[in-house]
Protein backbone atom coordinates (compact mmCIF):
# COMPACT_ATOMS: atom_id res chain seq x y z
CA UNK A 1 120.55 107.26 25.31
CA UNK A 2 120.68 104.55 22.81
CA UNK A 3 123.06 105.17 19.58
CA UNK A 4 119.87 104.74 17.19
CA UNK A 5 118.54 108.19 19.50
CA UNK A 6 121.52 109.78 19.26
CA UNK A 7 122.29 109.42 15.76
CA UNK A 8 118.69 110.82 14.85
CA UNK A 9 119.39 113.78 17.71
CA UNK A 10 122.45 114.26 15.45
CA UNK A 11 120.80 113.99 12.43
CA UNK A 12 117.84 116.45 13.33
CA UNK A 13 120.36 118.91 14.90
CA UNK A 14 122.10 119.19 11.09
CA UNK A 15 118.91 119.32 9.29
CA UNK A 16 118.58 122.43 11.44
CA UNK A 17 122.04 123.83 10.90
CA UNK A 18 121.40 123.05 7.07
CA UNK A 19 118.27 124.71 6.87
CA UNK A 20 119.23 127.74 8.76
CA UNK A 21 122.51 127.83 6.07
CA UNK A 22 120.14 127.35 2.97
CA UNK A 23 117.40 129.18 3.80
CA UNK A 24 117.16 133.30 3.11
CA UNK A 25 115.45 134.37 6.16
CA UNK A 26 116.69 135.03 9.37
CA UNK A 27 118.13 132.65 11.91
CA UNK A 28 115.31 133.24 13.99
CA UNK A 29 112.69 132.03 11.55
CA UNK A 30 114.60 128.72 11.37
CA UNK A 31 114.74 128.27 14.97
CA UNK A 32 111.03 128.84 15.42
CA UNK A 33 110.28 126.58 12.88
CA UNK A 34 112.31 123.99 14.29
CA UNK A 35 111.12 124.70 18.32
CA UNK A 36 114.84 125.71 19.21
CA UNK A 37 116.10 128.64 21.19
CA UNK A 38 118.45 131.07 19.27
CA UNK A 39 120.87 130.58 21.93
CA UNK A 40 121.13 126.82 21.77
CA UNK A 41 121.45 126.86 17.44
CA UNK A 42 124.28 129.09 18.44
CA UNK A 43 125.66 126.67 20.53
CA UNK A 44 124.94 123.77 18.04
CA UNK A 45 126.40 125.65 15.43
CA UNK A 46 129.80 126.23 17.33
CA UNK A 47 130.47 122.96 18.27
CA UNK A 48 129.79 121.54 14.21
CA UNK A 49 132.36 124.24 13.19
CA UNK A 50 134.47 122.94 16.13
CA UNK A 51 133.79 119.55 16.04
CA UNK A 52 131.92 118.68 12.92
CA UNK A 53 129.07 115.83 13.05
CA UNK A 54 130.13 114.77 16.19
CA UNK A 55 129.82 118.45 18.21
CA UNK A 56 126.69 117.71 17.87
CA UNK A 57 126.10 114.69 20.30
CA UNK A 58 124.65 115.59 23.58
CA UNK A 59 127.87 115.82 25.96
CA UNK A 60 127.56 114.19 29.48
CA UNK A 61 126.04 116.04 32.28
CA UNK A 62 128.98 114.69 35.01
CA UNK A 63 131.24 117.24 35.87
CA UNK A 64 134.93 116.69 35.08
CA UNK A 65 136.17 117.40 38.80
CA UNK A 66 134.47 117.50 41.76
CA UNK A 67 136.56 120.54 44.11
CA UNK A 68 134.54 119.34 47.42
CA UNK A 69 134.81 115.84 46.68
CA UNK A 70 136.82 113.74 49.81
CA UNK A 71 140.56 112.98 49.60
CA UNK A 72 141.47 109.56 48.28
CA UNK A 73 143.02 108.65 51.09
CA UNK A 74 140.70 109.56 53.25
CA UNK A 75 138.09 107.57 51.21
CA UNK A 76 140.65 104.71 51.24
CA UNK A 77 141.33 105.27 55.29
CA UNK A 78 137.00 104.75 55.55
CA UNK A 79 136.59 101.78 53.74
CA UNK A 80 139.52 100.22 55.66
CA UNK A 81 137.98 101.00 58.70
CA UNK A 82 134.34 99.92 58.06
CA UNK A 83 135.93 96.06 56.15
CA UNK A 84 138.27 95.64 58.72
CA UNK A 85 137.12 96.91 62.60
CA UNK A 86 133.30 97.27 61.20
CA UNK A 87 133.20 101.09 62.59
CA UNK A 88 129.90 102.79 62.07
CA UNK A 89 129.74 105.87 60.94
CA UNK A 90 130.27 107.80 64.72
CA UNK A 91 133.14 105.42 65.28
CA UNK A 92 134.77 106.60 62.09
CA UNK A 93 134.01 109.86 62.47
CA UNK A 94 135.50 109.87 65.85
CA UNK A 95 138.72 108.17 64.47
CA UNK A 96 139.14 110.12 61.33
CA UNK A 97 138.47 113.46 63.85
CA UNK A 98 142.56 112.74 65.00
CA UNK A 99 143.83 112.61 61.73
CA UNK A 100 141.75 114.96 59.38
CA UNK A 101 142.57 118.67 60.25
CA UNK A 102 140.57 121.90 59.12
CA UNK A 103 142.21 123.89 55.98
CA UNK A 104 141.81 126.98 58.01
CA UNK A 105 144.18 127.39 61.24
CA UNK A 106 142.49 127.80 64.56
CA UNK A 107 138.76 126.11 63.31
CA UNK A 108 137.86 122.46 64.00
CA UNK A 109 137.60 120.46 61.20
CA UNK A 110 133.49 120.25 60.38
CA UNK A 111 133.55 117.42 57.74
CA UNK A 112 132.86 114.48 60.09
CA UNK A 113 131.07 116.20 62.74
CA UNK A 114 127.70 115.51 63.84
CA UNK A 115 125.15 118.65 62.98
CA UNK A 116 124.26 119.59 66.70
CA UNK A 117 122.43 122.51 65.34
């Protein structure tokens, strides 16, 4: 999104939070005349009183961790492979089978196995 968007997102989300404040009807009346869900002026609303003006940017959609994601160094140990020895993927799968072991005691590791389902 380009800043001019944003900063009229911005600007459109506090005209709502304004009206809602000046107006003497219900919350509800300001969100239906602005095409907003209660829950999301509530959400709006806590992130100005948080965050002022700038709670009310759109945040990014990325996650901050990723728990599943692959070790580094196994990621490292792949790319080494496939630049220096040119492994496809069986061949390093087959390598990485020696060296990567299963959380679990007594199950095979299944993250480079083949699906032979």
């Amino acid at each position: 999104m380009r800043k001019a968007e944003q900063a009229r997102q911005v600007a459109w989300r506090d005209k709502l939070l304004q009206f809602a404040a000046a107006t003497d009807r219900s919350v509800s009346y300001a969100c239906r005349h602005f095409g907003v869900s209660r829950k999301t002026f509530y959400k709006w609303k806590a992130r100005y009183v948080a965050h002022g003006a700038a709670g009310l940017c759109d945040r990014p959609r990325a996650p901050l961790r990723s728990p599943r994601a692959t070790p580094a160094d196994v990621v490292r140990k792949i790319f080494y492979l496939r630049q220096q020895y040119h492994f496809g993927p069986g061949k390093i799968a087959d390598y990485l089978s020696d060296f990567i072991r299963s959380p679990w005691p007594g199950r095979p590791s299944t993250a480079f196995s083949e699906n032979t389902g």
